[in-house]
Protein backbone atom coordinates (compact mmCIF):
# COMPACT_ATOMS: atom_id res chain seq x y z
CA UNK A 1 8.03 -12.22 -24.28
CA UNK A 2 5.48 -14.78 -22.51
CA UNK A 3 2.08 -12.81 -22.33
CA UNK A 4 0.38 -11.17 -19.31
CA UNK A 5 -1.14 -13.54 -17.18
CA UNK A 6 -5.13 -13.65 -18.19
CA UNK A 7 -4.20 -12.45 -22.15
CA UNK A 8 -5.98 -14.92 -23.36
CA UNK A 9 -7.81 -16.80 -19.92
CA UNK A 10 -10.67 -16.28 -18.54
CA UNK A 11 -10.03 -14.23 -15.34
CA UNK A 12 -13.55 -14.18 -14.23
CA UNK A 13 -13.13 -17.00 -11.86
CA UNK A 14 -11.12 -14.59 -10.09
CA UNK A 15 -13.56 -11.91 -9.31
CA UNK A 16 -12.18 -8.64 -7.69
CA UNK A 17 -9.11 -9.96 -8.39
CA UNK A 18 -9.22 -10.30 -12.15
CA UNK A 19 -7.55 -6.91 -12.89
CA UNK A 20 -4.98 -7.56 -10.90
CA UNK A 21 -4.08 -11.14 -12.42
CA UNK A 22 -4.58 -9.05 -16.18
CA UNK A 23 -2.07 -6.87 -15.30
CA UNK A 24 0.60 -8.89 -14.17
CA UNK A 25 3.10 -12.13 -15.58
CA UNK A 26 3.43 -14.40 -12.52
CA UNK A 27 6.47 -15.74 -14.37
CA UNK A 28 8.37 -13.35 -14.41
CA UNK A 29 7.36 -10.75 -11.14
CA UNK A 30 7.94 -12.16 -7.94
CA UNK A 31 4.45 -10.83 -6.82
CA UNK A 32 1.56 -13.04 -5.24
CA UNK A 33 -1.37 -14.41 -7.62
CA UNK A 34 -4.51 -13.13 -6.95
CA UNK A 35 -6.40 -15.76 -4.76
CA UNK A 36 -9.20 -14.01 -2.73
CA UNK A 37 -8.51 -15.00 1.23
CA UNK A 38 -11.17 -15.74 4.11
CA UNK A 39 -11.72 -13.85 6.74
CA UNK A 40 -11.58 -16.40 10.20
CA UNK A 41 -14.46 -14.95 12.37
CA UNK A 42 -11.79 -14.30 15.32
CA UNK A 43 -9.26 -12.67 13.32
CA UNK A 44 -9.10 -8.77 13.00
CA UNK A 45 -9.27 -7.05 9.77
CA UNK A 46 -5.42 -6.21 7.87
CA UNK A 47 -4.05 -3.09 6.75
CA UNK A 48 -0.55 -2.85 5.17
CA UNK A 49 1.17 0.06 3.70
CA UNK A 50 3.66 -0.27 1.05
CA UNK A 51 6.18 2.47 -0.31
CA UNK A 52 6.82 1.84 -3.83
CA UNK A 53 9.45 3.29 -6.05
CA UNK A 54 7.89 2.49 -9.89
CA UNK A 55 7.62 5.39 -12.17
CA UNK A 56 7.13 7.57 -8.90
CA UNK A 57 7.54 7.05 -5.72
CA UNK A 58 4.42 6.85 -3.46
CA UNK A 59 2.57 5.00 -0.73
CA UNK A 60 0.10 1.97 -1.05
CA UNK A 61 -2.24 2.22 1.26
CA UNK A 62 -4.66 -1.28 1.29
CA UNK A 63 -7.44 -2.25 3.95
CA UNK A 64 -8.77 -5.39 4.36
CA UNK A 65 -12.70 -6.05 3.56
CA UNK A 66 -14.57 -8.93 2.02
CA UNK A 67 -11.34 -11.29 1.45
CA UNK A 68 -9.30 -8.50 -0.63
CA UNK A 69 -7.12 -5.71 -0.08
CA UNK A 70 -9.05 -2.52 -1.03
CA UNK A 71 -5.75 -0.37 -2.26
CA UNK A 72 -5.22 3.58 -2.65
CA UNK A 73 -1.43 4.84 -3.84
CA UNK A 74 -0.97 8.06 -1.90
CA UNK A 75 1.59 10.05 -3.83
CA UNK A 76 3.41 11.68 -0.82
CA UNK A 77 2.24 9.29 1.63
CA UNK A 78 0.11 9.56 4.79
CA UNK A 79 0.27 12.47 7.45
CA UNK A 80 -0.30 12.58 10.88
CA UNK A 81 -1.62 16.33 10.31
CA UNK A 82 -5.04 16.76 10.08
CA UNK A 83 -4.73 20.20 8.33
CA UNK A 84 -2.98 18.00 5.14
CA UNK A 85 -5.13 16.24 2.69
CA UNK A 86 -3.04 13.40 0.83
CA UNK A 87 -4.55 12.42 -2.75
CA UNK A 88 -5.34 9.25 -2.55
CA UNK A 89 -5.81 7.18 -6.01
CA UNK A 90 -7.83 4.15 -5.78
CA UNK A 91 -6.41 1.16 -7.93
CA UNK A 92 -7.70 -2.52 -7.93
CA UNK A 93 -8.13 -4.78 -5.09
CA UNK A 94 -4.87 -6.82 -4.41
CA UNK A 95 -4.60 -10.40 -3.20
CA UNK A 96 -3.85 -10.60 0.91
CA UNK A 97 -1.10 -12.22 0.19
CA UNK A 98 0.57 -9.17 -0.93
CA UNK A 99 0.44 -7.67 2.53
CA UNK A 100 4.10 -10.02 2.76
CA UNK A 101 5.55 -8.57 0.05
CA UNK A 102 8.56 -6.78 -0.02
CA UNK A 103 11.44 -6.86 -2.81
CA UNK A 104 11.57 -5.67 -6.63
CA UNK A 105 9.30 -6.06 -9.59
CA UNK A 106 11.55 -6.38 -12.69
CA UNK A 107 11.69 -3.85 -15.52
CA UNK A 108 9.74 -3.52 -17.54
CA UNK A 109 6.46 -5.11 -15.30
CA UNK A 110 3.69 -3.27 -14.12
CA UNK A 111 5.11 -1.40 -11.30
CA UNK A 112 8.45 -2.14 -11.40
CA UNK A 113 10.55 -1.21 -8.72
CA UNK A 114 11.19 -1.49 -5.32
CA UNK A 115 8.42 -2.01 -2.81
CA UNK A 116 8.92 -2.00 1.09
CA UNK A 117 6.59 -2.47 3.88
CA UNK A 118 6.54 0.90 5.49
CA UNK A 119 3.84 0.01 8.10
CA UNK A 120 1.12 -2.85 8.80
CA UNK A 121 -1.18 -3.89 11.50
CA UNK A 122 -5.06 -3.94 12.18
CA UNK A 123 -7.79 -1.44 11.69
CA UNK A 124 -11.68 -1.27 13.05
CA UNK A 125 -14.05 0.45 10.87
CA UNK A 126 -15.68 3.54 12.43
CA UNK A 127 -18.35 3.57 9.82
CA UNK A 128 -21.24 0.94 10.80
CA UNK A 129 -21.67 -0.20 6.98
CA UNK A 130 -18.03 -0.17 5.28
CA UNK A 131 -19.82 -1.06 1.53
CA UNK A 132 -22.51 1.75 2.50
CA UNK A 133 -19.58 3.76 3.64
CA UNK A 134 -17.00 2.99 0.39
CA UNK A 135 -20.61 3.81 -2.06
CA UNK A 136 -21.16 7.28 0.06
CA UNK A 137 -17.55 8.09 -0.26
CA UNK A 138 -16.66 8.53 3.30
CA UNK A 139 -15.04 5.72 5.10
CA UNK A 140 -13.77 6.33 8.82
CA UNK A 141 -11.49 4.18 10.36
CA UNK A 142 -9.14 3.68 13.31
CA UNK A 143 -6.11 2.03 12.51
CA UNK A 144 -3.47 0.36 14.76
CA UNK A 145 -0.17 0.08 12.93
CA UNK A 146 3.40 0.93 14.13
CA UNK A 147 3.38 4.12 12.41
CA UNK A 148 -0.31 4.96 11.42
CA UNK A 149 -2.28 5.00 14.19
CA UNK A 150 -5.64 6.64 15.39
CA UNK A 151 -8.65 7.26 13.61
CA UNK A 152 -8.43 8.32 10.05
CA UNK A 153 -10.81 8.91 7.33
CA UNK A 154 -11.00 8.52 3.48
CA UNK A 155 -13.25 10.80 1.30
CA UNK A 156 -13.99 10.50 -2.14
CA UNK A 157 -13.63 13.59 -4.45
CA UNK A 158 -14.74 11.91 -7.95
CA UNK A 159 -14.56 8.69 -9.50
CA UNK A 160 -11.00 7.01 -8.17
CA UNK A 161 -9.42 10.34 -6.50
CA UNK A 162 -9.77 10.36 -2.59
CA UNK A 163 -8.57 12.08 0.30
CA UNK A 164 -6.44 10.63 3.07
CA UNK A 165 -7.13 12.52 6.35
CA UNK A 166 -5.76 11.92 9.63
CA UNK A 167 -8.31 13.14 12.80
CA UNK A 168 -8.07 14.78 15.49
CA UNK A 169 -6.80 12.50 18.34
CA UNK A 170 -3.78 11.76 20.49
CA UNK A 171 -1.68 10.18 17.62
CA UNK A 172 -2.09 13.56 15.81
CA UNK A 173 0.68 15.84 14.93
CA UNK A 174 1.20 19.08 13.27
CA UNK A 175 5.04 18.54 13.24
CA UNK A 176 5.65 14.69 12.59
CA UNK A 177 6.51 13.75 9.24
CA UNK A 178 6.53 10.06 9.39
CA UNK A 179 8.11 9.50 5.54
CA UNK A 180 11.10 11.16 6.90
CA UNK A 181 11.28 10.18 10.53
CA UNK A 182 10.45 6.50 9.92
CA UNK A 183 11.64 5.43 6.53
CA UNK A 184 12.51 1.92 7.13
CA UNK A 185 10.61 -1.38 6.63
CA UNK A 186 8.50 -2.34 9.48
CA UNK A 187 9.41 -6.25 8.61
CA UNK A 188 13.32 -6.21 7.56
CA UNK A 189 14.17 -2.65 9.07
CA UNK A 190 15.98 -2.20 5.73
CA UNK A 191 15.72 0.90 3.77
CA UNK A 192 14.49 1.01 -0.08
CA UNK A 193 18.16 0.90 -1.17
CA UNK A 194 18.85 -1.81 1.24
CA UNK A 195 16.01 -3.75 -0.17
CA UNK A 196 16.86 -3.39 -3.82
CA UNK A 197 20.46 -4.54 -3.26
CA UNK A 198 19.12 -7.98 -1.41
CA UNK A 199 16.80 -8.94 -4.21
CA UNK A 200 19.80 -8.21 -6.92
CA UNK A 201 17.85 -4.83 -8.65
CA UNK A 202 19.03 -3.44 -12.07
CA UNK A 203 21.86 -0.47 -11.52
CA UNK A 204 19.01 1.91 -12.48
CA UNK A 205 16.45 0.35 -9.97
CA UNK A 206 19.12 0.86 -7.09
CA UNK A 207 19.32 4.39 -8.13
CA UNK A 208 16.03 5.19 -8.10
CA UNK A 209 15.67 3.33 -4.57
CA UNK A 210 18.34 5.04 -3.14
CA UNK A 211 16.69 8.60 -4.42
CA UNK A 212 13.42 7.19 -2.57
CA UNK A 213 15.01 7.23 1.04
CA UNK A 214 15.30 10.56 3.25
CA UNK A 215 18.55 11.83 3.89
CA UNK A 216 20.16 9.85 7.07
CA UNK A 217 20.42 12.95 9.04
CA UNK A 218 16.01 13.01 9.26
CA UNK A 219 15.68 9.67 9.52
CA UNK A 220 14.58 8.13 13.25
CA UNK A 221 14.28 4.30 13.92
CA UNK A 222 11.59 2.90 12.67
């Protein structure tokens, strides 16, 4: 088995990115290398959000800052409903090229499964200082995706575990559930299922995508 990329390299030229090179053999996955990106002065900051069916399913959430994509993996994905708190797990920074992936990791990878990209688009820090902000633990934001809009906040309980919270605003709702009402990919309009058959999944990795969609009587178009 060819060894994880970095095993016995020097990822340090990599910076922020290091851990995520470490963890992953770009010869076998289908995922990005980590390559830190440039922000053009004119361009507005990225957010993505990625459903991923590895050993659980749950949501990625990632937010552009500082050439990276700072990354949380929200178990049962982001609510409209400011009266639910989503656990949000921070995990390394990933490369901004991996805001256009979509497909399977092979078995037996880190994360292997089917990913999709549930929503993407822009966001505006409501916090003056987002380092100040990400050291204090409470980062607002206002996001403008296709799905996740409005301002939104994340708060840090201890070390990695934080708290996705939607605000109070006109893209709040007490009775939207947007995993079930909008399950497809904002970029293919395929469901998880649909995605793992395309990019030729194990029988087991179709089976667990297929378990990761809503049934077809909640789901609305994306």
């Amino acid at each position: 088995m060819a060894k994880r990329s970095g095993a016995t390299d020097d990822l340090s030229r990599y910076g922020r990115l290091a851990e995520y090179n470490r963890k992953r053999r770009f010869d076998v996955t289908p995922e990005p290398p980590g390559r830190a990106g440039k922000k053009k002065p004119t361009r507005a900051l990225e957010f993505v959000v990625q459903k991923h069916r590895a050993s659980h399913l749950h949501y990625d959430f990632r937010i552009e800052h500082e050439g990276v994509m700072l990354s949380w993996a929200v178990a049962k994905g982001p609510s409209p409903d400011p009266s639910v708190r989503r656990l949000a797990m921070m995990t390394e920074p990933h490369p901004m090229d991996y805001n256009d992936f979509e497909g399977v990791i092979p078995e037996g990878e880190y994360g292997g499964g089917t990913v999709m990209i549930w929503d993407r688009g822009t966001w505006e820090p409501e916090s003056p200082d987002v380092n100040k902000a990400l050291a204090k633990g409470d980062l607002k934001m206002r996001l403008h995706g296709k799905k996740m809009k409005g301002s939104w906040v994340l708060v840090r309980m201890r070390d990695r575990q934080w708290l996705l919270i939607k605000h109070r605003d006109q893209h709040a709702s007490a009775t939207l559930d947007l995993t079930l009402e909008k399950p497809k990919s904002v970029v293919s309009r395929r469901s998880m299922v649909g995605i793992a058959r395309a990019a030729g999944a194990s029988a087991r990795q179709l089976e667990q995508a297929a378990g990761a969609d809503p049934p077809r009587s909640t789901a609305k178009p994306a």
